[in-house]
Protein backbone atom coordinates (compact mmCIF):
# COMPACT_ATOMS: atom_id res chain seq x y z
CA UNK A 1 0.00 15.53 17.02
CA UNK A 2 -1.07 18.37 14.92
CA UNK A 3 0.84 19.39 11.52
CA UNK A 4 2.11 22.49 10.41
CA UNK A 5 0.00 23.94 8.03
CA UNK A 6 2.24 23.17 5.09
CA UNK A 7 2.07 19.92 5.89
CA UNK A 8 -0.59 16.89 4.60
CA UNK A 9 -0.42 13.48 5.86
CA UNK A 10 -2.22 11.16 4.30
CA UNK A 11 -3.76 7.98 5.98
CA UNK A 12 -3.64 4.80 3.82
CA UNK A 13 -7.50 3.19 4.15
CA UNK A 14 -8.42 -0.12 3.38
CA UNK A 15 -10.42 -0.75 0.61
CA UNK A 16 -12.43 -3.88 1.81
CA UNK A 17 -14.95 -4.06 -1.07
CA UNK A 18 -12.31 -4.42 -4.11
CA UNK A 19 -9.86 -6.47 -1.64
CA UNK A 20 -12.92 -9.00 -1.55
CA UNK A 21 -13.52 -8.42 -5.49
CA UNK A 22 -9.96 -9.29 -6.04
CA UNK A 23 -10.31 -12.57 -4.16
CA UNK A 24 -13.41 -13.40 -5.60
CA UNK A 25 -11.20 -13.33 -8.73
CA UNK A 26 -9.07 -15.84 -7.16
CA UNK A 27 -12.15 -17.97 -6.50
CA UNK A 28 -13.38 -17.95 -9.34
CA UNK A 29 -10.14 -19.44 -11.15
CA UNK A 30 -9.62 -21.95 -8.36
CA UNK A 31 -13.39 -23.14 -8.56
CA UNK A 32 -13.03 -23.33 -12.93
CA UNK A 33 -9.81 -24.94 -12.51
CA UNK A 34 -8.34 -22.32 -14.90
CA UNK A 35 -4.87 -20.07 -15.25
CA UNK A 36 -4.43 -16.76 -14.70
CA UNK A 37 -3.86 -14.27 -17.68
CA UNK A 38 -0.51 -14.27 -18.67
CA UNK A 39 0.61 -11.85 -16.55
CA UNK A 40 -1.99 -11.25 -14.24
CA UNK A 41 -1.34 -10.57 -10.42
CA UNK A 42 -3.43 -12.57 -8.18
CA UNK A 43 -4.28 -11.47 -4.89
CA UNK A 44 -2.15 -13.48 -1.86
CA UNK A 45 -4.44 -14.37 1.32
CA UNK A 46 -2.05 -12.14 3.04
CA UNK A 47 -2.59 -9.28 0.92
CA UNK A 48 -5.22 -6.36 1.24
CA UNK A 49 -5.99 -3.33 -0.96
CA UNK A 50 -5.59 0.16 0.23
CA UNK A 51 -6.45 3.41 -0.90
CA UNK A 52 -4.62 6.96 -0.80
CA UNK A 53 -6.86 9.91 -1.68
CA UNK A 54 -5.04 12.84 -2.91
CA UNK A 55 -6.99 16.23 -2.03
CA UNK A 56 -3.99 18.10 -3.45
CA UNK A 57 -1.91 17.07 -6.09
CA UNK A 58 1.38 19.34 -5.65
CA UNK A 59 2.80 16.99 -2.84
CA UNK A 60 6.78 16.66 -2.06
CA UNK A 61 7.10 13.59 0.31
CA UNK A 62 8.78 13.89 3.55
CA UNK A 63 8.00 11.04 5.81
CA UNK A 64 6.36 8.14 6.11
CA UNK A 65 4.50 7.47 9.65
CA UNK A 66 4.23 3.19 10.38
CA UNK A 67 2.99 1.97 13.34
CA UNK A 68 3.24 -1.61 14.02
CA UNK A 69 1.08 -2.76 17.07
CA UNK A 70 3.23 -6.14 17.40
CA UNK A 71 6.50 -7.16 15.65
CA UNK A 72 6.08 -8.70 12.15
CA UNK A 73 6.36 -6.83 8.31
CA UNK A 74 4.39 -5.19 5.87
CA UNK A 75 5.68 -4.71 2.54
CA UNK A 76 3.47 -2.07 0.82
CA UNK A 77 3.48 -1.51 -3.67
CA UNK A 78 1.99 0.71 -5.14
CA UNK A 79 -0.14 0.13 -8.35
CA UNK A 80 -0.21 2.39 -11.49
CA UNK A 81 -3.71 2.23 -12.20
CA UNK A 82 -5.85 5.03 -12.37
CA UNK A 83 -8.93 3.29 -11.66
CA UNK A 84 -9.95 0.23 -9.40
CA UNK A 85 -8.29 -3.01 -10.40
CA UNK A 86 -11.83 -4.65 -10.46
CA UNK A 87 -12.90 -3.42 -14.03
CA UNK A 88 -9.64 -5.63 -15.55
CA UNK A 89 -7.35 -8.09 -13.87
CA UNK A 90 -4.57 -6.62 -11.81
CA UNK A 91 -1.15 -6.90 -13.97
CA UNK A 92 3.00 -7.60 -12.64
CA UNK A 93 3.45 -4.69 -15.03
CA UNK A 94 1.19 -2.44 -13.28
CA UNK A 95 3.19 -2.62 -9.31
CA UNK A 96 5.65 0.02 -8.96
CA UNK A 97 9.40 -0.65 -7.67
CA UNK A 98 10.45 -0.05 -5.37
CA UNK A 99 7.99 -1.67 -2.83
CA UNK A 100 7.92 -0.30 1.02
CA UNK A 101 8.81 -2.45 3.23
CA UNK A 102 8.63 -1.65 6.92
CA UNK A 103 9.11 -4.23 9.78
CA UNK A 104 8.94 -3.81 14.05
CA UNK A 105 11.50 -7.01 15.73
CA UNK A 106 10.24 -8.70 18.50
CA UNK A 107 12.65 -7.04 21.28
CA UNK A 108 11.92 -3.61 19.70
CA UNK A 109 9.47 -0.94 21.82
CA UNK A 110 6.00 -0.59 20.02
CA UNK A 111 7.86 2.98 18.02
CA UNK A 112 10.22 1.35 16.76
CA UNK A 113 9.87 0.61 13.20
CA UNK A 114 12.54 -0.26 10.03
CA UNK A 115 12.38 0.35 6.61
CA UNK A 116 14.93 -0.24 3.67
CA UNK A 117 15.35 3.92 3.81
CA UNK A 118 16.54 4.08 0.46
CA UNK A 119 13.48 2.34 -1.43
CA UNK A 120 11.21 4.08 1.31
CA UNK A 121 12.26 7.38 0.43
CA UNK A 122 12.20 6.63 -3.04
CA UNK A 123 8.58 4.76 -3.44
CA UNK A 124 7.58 7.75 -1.42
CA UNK A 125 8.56 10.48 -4.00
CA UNK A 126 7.00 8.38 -6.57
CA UNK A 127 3.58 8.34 -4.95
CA UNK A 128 4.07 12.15 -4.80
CA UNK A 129 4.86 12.04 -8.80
CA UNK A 130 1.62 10.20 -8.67
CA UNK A 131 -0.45 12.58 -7.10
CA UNK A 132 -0.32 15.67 -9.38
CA UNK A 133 -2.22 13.51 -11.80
CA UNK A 134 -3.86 11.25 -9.63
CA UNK A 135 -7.03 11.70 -6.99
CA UNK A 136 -6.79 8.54 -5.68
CA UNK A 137 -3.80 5.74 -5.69
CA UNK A 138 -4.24 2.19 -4.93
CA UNK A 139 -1.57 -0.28 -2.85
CA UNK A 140 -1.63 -3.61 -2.00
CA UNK A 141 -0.21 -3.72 1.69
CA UNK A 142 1.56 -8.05 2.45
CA UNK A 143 0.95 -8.53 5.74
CA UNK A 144 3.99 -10.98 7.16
CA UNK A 145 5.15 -12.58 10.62
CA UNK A 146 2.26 -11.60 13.01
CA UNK A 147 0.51 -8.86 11.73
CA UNK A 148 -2.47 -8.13 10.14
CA UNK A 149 -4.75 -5.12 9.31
CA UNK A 150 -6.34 -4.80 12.69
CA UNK A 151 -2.64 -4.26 14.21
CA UNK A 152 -1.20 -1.49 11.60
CA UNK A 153 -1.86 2.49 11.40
CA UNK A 154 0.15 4.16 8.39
CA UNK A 155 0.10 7.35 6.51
CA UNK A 156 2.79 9.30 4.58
CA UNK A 157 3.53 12.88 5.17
CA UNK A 158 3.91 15.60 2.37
CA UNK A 159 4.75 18.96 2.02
CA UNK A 160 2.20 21.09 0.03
């Protein structure tokens, strides 16, 4: 389905290289038997890193567009870096709230997905905040109750 012209969505990508770095991170710590910074968000086996590239920075969020290919959650948060979390340890300090979090029931049709609307909307204008001084934003998306990267398709919508 084609969008008006005044209209941008934005698909979130997954950002396979730095999810890896990020668990290599995790490795690392398990295999030295050491702690974490104080502070420092680890990356959960459920958890991937995705990517949002702004090509215009005066956004106004509208929508977002989940697809869930077979019932389960996601709960996508946003980070406030600027750069890749590879170059210093992720920080708690760093997620934004509120988190999305979208979920598709087991007797629901494959459209049918739910959101808290409220924090939706809201993370949503935030991420527009974001991108008139952002390029690119970075989200870790928890994958919960049956599905997994290979099974999701979601982008936000924006007015420009």
């Amino acid at each position: 389905m084609a969008l008006e012209p005044s209209k941008l969505e934005l698909f979130f990508q997954r950002d396979s290289a730095l999810t890896e770095c990020m668990r290599m991170r995790v490795e690392s710590l398990r295999q030295k038997n050491a702690k974490p910074q104080d502070g420092e968000k680890l990356l959960q086996p459920n958890e991937h890193v995705y990517r949002l590239d702004f090509y215009q920075q005066k956004l106004r969020f509208l929508k977002w567009k989940v697809q869930l290919e077979v019932p389960g959650k996601i709960t996508i948060t946003g980070t406030s870096q600027h750069w890749t979390p590879d170059l210093t340890p992720l920080m708690t300090r760093q997620l934004l709230d509120p988190a999305g979090m979208f979920w598709r029931k087991e007797d629901d049709d494959e459209q049918a997905v739910h959101c808290m609307e409220a924090d939706a909307q809201e993370f949503g204008e935030r991420i527009a905040e974001l991108a008139k001084v952002r390029k690119v934003m970075y989200f870790l998306i928890a994958f919960g109750d049956g599905v997994d990267p290979s099974n999701i398709k979601c982008s936000t919508v924006f007015k420009v």
